[in-house]
C-alpha atoms as a PDB file:
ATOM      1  CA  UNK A   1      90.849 101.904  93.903  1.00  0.00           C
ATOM      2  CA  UNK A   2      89.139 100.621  90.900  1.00  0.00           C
ATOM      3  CA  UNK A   3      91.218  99.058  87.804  1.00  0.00           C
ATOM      4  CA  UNK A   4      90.241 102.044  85.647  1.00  0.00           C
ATOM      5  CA  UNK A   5      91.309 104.591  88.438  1.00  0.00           C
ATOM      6  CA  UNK A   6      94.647 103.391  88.571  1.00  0.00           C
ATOM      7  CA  UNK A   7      94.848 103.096  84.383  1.00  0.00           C
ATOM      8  CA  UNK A   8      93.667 106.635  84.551  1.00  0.00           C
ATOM      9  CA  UNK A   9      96.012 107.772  86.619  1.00  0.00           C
ATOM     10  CA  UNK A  10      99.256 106.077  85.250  1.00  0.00           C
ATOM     11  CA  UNK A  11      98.187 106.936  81.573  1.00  0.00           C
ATOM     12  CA  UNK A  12      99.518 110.377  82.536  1.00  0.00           C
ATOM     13  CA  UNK A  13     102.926 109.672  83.063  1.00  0.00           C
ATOM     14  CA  UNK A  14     103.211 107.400  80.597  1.00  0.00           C
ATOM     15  CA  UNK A  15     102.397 103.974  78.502  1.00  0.00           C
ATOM     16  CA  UNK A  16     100.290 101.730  81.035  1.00  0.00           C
ATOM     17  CA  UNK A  17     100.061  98.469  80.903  1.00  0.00           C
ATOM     18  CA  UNK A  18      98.197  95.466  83.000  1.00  0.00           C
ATOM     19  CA  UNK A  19      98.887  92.124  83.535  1.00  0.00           C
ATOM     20  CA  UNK A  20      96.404  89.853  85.357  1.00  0.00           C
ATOM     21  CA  UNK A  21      97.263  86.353  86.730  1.00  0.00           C
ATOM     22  CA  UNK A  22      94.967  83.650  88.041  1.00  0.00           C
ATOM     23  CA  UNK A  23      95.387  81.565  91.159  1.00  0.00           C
ATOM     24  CA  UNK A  24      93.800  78.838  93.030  1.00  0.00           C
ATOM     25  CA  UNK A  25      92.358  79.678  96.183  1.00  0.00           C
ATOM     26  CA  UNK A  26      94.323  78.302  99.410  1.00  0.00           C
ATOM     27  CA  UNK A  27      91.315  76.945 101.169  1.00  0.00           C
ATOM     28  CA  UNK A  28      92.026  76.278 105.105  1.00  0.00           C
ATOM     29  CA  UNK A  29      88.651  75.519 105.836  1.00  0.00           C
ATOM     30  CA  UNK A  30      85.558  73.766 105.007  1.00  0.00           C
ATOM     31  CA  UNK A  31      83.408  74.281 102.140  1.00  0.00           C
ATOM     32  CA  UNK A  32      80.278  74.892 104.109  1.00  0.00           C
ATOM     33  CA  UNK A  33      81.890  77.046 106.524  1.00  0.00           C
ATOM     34  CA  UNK A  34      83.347  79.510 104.302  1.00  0.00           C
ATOM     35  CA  UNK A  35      82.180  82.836 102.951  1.00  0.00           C
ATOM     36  CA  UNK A  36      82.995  83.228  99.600  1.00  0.00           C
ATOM     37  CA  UNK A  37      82.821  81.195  97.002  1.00  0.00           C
ATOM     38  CA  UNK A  38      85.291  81.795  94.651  1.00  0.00           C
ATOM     39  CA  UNK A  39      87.630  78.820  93.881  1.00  0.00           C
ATOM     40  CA  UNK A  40      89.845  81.265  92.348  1.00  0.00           C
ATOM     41  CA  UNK A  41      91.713  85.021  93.007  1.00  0.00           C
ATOM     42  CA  UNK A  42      93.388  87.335  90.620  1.00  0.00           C
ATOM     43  CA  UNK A  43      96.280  89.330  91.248  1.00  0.00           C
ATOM     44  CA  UNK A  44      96.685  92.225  89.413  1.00  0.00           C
ATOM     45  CA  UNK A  45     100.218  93.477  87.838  1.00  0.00           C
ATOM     46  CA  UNK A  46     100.103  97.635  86.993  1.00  0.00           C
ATOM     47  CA  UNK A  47     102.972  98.557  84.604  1.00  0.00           C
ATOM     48  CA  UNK A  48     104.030 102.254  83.987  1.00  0.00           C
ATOM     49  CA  UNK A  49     106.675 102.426  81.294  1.00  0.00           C
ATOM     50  CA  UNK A  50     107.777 105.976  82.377  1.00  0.00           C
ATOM     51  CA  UNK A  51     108.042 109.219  79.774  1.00  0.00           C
ATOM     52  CA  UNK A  52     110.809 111.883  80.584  1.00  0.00           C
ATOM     53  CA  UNK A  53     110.950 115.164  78.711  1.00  0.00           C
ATOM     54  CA  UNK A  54     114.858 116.277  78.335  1.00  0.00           C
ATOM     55  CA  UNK A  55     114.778 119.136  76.383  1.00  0.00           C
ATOM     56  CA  UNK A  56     113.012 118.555  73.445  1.00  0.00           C
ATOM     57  CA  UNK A  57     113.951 114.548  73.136  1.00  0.00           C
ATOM     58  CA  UNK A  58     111.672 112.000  74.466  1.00  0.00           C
ATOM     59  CA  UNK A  59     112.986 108.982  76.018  1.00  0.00           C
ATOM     60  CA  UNK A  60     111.344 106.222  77.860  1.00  0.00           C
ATOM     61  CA  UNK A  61     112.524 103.232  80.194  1.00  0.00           C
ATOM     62  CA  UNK A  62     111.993  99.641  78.844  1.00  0.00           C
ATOM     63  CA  UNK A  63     109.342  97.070  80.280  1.00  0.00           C
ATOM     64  CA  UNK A  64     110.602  93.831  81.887  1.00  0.00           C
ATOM     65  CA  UNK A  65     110.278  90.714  80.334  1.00  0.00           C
ATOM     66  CA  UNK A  66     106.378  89.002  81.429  1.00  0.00           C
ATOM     67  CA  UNK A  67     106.443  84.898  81.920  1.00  0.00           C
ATOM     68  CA  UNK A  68     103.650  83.335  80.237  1.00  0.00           C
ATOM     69  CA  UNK A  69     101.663  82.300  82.429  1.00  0.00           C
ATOM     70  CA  UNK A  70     100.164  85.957  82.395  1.00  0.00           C
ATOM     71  CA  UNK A  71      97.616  87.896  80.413  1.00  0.00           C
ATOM     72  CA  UNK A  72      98.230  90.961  79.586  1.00  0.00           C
ATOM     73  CA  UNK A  73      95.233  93.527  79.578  1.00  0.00           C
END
């Protein structure tokens, strides 16, 4: 699934929100041998802050607390 698949889905149940994090790549073999190039991967954090109806009050659970090391989206 594509990152705007995923936004598009969670935006229905609620506030969405994405974090993305950069990593080094592990590399276990040698540069000429390898098949990709990237010297870098990102992982990608999807956050659904979750809307309930009760009645006629809206309430909504909190988000937890991001380090800062990560950007969010």
């Amino acid at each position: 699934m594509s990152v705007g698949q995923v936004r598009e889905i969670f935006e229905r149940f609620g506030k969405y929100n994405l974090v993305q994090t950069e990593y080094r790549r592990f590399k276990a073999d040698k540069t000429e041998n390898r098949n990709h190039k990237a010297n870098s991967i990102f992982e990608f954090l999807h956050i659904l802050e979750k809307t309930f109806y009760s009645g006629l009050t809206k309430t909504s659970t909190a988000l937890p607390r991001l380090s800062s090391k990560r950007t969010i989206l």
